[in-house]
Protein backbone atom coordinates (compact mmCIF):
# COMPACT_ATOMS: atom_id res chain seq x y z
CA UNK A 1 -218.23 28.11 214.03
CA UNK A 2 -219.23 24.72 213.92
CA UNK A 3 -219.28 22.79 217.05
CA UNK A 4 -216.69 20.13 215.84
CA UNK A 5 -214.50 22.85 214.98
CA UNK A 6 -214.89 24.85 218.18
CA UNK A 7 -213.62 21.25 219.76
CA UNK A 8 -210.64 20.97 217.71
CA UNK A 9 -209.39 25.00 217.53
CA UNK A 10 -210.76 25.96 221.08
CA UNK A 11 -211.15 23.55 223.88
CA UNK A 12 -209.48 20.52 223.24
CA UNK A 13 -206.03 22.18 222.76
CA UNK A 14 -206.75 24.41 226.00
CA UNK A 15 -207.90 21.47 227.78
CA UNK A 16 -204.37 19.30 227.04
CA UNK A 17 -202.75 22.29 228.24
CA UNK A 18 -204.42 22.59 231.30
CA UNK A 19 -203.57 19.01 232.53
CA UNK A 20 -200.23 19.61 231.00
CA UNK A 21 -200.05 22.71 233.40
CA UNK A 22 -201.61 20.50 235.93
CA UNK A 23 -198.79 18.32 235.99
CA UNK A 24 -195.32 20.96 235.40
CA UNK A 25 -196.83 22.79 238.78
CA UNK A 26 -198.44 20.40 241.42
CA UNK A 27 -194.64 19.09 242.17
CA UNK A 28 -194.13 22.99 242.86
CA UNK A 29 -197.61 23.07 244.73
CA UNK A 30 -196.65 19.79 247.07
CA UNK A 31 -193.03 21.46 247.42
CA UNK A 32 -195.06 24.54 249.37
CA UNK A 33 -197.72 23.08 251.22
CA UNK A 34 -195.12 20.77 252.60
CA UNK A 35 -192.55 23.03 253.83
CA UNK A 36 -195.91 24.16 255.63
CA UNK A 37 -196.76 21.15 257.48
CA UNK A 38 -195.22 19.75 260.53
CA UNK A 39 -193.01 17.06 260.30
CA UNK A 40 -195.70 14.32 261.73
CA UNK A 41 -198.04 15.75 259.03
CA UNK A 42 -195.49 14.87 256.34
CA UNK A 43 -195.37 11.11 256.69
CA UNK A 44 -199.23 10.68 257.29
CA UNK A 45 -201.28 8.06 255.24
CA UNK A 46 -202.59 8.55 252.99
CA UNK A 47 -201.13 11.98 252.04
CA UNK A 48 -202.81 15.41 252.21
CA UNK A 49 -201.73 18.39 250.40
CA UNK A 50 -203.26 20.98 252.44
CA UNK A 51 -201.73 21.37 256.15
CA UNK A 52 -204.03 21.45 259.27
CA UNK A 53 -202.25 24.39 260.61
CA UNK A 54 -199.59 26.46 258.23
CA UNK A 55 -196.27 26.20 260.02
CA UNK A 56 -194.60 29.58 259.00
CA UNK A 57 -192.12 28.66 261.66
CA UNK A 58 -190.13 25.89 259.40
CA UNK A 59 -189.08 28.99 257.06
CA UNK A 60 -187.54 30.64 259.77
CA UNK A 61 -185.85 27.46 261.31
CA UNK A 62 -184.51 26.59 258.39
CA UNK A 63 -182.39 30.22 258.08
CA UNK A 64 -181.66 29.55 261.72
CA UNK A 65 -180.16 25.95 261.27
CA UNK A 66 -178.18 27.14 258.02
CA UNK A 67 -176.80 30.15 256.88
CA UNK A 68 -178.91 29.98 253.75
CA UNK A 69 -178.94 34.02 252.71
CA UNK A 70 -174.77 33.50 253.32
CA UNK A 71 -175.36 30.72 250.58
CA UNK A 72 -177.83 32.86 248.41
CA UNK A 73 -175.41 35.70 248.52
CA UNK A 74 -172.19 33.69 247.62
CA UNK A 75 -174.91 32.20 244.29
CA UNK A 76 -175.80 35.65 243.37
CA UNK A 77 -172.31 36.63 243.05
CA UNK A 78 -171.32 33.82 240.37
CA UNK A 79 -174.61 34.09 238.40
CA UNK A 80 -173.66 37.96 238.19
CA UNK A 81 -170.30 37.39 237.14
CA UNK A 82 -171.41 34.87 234.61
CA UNK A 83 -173.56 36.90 233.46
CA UNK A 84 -171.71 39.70 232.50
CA UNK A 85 -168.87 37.28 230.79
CA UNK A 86 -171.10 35.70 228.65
CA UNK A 87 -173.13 39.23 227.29
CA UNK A 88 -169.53 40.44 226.69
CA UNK A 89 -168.06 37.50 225.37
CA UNK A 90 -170.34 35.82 223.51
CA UNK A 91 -171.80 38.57 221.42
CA UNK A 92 -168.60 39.42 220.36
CA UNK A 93 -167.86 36.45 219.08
CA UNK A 94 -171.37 35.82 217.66
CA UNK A 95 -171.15 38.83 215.51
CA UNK A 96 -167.66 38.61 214.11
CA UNK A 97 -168.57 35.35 212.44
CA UNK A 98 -172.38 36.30 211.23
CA UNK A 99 -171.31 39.66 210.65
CA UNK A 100 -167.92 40.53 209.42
CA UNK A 101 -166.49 38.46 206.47
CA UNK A 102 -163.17 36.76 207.21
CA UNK A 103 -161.48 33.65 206.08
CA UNK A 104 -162.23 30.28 208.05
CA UNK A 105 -165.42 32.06 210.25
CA UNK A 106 -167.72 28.91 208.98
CA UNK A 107 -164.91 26.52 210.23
CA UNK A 108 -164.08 27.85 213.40
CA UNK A 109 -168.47 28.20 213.99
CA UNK A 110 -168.55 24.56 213.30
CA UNK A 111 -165.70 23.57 215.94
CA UNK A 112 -167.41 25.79 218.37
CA UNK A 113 -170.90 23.99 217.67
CA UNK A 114 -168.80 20.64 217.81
CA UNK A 115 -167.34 21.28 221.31
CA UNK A 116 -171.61 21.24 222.28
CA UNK A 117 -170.64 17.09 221.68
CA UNK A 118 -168.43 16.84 224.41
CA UNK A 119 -170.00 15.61 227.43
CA UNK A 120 -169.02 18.17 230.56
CA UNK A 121 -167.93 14.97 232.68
CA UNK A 122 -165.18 14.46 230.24
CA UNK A 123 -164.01 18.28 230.55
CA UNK A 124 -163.60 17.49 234.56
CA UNK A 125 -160.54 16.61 234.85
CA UNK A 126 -158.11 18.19 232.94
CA UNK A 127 -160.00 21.22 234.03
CA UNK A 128 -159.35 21.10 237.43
CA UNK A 129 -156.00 19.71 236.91
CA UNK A 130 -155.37 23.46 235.18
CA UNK A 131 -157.27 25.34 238.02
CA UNK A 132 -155.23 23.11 240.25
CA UNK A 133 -152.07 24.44 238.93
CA UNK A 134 -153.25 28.13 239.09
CA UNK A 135 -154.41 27.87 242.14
CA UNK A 136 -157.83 28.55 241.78
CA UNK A 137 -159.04 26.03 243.97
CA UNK A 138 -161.30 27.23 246.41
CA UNK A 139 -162.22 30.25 244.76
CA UNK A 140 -164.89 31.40 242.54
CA UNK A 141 -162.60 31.39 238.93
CA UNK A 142 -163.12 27.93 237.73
CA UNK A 143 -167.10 28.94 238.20
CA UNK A 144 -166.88 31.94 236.40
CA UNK A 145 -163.57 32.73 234.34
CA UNK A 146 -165.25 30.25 231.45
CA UNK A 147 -168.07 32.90 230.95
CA UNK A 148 -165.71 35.08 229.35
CA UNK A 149 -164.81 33.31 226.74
CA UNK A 150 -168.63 32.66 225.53
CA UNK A 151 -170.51 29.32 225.68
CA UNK A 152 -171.23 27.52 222.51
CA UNK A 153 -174.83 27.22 222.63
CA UNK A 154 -175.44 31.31 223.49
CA UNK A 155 -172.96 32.00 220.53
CA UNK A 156 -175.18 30.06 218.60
CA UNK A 157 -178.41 31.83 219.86
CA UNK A 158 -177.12 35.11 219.21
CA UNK A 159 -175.80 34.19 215.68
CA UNK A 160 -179.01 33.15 214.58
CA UNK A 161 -180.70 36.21 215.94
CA UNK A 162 -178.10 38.43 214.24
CA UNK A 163 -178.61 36.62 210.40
CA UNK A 164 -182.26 38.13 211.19
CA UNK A 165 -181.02 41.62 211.15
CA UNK A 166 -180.30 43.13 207.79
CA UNK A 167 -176.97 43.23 206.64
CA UNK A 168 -177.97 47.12 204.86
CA UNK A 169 -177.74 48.67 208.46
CA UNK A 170 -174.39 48.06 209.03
CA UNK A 171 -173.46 49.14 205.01
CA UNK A 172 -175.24 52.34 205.58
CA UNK A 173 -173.43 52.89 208.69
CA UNK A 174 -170.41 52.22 207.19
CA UNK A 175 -170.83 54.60 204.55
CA UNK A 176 -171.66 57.05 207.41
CA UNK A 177 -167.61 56.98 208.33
CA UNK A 178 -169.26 54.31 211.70
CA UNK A 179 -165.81 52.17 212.55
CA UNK A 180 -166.93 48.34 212.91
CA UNK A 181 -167.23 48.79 217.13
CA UNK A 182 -169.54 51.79 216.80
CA UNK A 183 -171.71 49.55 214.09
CA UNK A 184 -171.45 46.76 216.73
CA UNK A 185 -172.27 48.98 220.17
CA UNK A 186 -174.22 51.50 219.03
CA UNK A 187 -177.22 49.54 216.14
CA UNK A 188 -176.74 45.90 216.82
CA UNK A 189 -176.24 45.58 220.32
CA UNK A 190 -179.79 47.68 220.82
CA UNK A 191 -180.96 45.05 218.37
CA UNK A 192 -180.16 42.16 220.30
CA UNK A 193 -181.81 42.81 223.81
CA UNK A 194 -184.45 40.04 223.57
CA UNK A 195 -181.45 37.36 222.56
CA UNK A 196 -179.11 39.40 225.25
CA UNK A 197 -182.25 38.63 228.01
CA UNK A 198 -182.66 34.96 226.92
CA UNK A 199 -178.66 34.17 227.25
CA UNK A 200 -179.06 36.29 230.56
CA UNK A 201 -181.67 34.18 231.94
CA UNK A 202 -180.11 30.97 230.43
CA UNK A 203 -176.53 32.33 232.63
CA UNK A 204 -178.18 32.77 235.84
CA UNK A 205 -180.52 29.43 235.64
CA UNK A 206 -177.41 27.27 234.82
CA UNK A 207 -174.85 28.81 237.65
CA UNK A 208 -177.84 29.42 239.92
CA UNK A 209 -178.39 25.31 239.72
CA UNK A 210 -175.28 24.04 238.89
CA UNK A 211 -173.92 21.89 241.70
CA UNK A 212 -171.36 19.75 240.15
CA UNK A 213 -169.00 22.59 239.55
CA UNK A 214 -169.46 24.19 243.33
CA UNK A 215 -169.33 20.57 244.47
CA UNK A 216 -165.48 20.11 243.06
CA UNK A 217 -164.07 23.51 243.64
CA UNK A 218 -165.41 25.14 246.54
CA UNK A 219 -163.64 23.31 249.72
CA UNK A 220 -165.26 26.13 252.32
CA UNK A 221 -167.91 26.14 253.56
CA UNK A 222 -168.05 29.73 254.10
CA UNK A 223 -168.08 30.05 249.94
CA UNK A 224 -170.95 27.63 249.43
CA UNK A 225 -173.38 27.98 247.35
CA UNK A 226 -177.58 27.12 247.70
CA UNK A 227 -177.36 24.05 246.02
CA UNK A 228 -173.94 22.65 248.17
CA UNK A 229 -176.23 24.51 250.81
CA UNK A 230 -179.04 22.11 250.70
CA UNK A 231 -177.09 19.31 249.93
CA UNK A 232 -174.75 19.91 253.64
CA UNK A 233 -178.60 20.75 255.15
CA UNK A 234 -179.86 17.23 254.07
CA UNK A 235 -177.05 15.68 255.35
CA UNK A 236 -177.04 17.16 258.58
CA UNK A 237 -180.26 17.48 259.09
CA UNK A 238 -181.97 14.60 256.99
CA UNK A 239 -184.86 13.91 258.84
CA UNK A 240 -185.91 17.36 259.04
CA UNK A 241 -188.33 17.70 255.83
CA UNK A 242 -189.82 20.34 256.32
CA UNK A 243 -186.83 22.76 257.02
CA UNK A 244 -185.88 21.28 253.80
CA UNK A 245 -188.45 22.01 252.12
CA UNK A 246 -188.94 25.37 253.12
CA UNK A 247 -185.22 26.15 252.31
CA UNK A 248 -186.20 24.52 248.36
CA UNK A 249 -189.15 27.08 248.01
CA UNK A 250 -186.74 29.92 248.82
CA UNK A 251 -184.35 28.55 246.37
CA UNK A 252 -186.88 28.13 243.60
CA UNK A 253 -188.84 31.59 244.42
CA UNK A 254 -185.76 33.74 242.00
CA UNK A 255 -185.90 31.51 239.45
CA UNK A 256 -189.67 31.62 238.78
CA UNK A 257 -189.53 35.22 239.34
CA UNK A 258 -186.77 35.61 236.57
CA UNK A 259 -188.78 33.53 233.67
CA UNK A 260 -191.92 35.86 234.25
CA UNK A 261 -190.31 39.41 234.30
CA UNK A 262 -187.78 37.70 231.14
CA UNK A 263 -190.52 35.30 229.60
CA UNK A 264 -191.02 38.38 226.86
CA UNK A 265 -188.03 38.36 225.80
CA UNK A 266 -187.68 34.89 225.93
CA UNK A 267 -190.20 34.34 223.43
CA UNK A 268 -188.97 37.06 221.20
CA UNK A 269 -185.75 35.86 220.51
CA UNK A 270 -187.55 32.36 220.41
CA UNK A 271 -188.11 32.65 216.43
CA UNK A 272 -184.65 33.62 215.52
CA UNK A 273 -183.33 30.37 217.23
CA UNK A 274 -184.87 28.68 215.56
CA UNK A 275 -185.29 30.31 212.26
CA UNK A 276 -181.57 28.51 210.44
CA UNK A 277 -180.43 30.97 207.48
């Protein structure tokens, strides 16, 4: 191999993404080594990254100033809840329009990929004018009941994954005596684990982050979650960086551990998204 084309194929491309790497983690890396520092350490010019002593302490503070594993519990709970919604909703209805041949599947998949348009902010308010009425204020519904009715985007996931899988499984199954819910249970739902693991790690990112929906419907404190959490610690406790930092590192620590245990099948069911049949 020429050394022109051992710049191109080899380091070149692994150089850009190093720096690109570079950049994605040293906000992470700053996050750490500051929820490490004291807080006089924090504001010193010009900045260090590295602490002179590691202040262990601030993690351990910051629990004791807010009930932050109260928060993390009342999180888990929704992301769990959301996440079993959407893998029983939304393969369901991914399959009955890929799958089974029925009049008006293509229009109703096109007004489910056209409510993707709709900005959320516009949903706000005659949603919680509804959840109002139930009264479901206050509670963890409005945060989770949506799940079971599927989410556009993971319908659309799952749909593409399922055109992938040939149609002749489900014929020979079929001729078998297999009723339609055995076909769907029993040979495609195997099938889809890598999609079912990307809409399950898509689930718990979005309700493990989402703050605007806590924000509006949870009125006690005792049912907060991490992100209403933080957002009550930095108001209470503003000048107190490095509690607040620490508490951010916990937050972030489940996430990161989620996308490399999942990142597998992540990337398996990355080719039937984007493969359109």
């Amino acid at each position: 191999m020429s050394a022109g084309k051992l710049f191109r194929t080899k380091i070149f491309p692994h150089t850009m993404l190093i720096l690109f790497a570079f950049f994605f983690l040293f906000p992470f890396v700053w996050l750490v080594f500051t929820s490490l520092k004291s807080s006089n350490e924090i504001f010193e010019l010009p900045p260090r990254i590295l602490p002179e002593s590691f202040q262990w302490s601030n993690y351990k503070a910051a629990f004791e100033t807010v009930p932050f594993g109260h928060y993390m519990l009342n999180t888990l709970v929704i992301c769990v809840v959301c996440i079993v919604g959407q893998l029983f909703a939304s393969p369901l209805v991914a399959y009955s329009i890929s799958r089974i041949p029925w009049v008006g599947s293509k229009i109703i998949f096109a007004i489910v990929l056209a409510t993707m348009i709709l900005p959320s902010q516009v949903q706000l308010i005659p949603q919680y004018i509804i959840f109002a009425k139930l009264g479901w204020v206050n509670t963890i519904l409005p945060l989770t009941i949506g799940a079971f009715f599927g989410a556009p985007f993971y319908i659309f996931l799952l749909r593409q994954f399922l055109l992938g899988i040939p149609k002749e499984l489900s014929e020979a199954a079929k001729m078998d005596g297999a009723s339609e819910f055995r076909i769907y249970s029993q040979i495609i739902m195997p099938t889809l684990k890598p999609a079912l693991a990307t809409v399950a790690l898509f689930t718990f990112v979005g309700a493990y982050t989402d703050f605007m929906g806590p924000l509006i419907y949870l009125n006690d404190a005792a049912k907060w979650t991490l992100t209403l959490g933080l957002q009550g610690f930095q108001q209470d406790h503003g000048a107190q960086w490095e509690k607040l930092m620490a508490a951010s590192t916990i937050m972030a620590i489940p996430m990161i551990l989620l996308y490399f245990f999942g990142q597998k099948y992540y990337m398996q069911s990355g080719s039937a998204f984007t493969g359109f049949k």
